[in-house]
Protein backbone atom coordinates (compact mmCIF):
# COMPACT_ATOMS: atom_id res chain seq x y z
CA UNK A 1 -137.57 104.65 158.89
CA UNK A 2 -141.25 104.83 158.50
CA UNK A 3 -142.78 105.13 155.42
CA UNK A 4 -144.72 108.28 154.02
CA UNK A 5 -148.73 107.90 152.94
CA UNK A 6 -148.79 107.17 148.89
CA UNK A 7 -150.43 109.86 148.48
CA UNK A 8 -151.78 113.38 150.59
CA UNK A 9 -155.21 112.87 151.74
CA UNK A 10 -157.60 109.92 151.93
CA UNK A 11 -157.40 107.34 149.64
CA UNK A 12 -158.86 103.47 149.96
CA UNK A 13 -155.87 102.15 151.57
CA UNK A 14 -154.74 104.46 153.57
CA UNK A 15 -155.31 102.23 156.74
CA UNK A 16 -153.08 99.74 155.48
CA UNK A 17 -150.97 101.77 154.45
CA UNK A 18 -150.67 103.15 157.57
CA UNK A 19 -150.58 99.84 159.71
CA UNK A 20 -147.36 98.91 157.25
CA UNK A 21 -145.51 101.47 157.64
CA UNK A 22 -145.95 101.06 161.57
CA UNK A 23 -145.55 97.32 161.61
CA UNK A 24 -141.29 97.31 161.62
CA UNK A 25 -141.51 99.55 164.95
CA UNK A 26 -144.50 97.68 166.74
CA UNK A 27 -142.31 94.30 165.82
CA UNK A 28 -139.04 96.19 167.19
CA UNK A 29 -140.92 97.60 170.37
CA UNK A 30 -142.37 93.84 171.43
CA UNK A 31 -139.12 92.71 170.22
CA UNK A 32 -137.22 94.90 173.23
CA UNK A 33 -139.39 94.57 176.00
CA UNK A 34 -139.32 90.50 175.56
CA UNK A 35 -135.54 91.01 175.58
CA UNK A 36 -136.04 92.98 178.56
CA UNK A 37 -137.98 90.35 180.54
CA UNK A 38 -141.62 91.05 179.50
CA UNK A 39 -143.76 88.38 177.69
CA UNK A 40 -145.68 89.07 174.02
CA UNK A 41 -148.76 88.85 176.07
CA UNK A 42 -147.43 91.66 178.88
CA UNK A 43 -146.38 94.08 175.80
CA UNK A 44 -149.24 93.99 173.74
CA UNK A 45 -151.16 94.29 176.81
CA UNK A 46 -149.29 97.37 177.75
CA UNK A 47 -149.60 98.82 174.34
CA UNK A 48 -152.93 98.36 174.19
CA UNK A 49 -153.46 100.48 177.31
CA UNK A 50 -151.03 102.98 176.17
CA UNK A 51 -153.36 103.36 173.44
CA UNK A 52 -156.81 103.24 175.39
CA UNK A 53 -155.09 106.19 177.68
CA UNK A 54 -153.93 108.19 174.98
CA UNK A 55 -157.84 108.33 173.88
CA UNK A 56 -158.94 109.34 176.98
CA UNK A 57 -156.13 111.82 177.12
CA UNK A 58 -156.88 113.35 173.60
CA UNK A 59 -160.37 113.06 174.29
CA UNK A 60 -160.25 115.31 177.55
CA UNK A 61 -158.20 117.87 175.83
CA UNK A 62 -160.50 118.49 173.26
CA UNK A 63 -162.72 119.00 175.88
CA UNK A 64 -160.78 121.37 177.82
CA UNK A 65 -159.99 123.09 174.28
CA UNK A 66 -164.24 123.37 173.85
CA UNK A 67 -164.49 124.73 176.85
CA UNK A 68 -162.00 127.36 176.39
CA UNK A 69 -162.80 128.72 173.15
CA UNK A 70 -166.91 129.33 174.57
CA UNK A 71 -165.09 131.12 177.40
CA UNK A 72 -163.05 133.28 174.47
CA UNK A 73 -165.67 133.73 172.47
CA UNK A 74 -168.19 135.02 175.48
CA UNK A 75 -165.41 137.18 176.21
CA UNK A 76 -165.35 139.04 173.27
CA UNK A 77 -168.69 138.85 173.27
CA UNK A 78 -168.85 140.89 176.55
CA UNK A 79 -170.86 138.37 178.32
CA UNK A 80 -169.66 137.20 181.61
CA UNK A 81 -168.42 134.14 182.55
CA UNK A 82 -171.26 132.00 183.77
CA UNK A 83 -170.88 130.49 187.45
């Protein structure tokens, strides 16, 4: 089970706190893909391309989300939609 911040909102720790309460599952994750025939090296690898892509992705969808709410608001605005 992963543990729950200390406390609700920031506080000086919170990054550690965080990285804790993740450690047991990062540990377990590595742990299963060596017993499935990956190295450490291939799995931390791996995870940290999971996590480069998952930037990108969240990073394009607040984009897209941008984008979207000037086309809402121009809409309401009665302007059109620019080419």
């Amino acid at each position: 089970m992963i543990s729950k911040p200390r406390r609700a909102g920031d506080y000086p720790d919170r990054e550690v706190d965080c990285q804790e309460a993740m450690e047991p599952g990062f540990q377990a994750i590595v742990e299963c893909m060596i017993e499935a025939g990956w190295t450490r090296e291939e799995a931390k690898r791996a995870l940290r391309r999971l996590i480069a892509a998952d930037n990108v992705t969240q990073k394009e969808n607040a984009k897209v989300e941008a984008e979207l709410a000037i086309e809402r608001a121009m809409i309401r605005a009665g302007r059109p939609k620019p080419c």
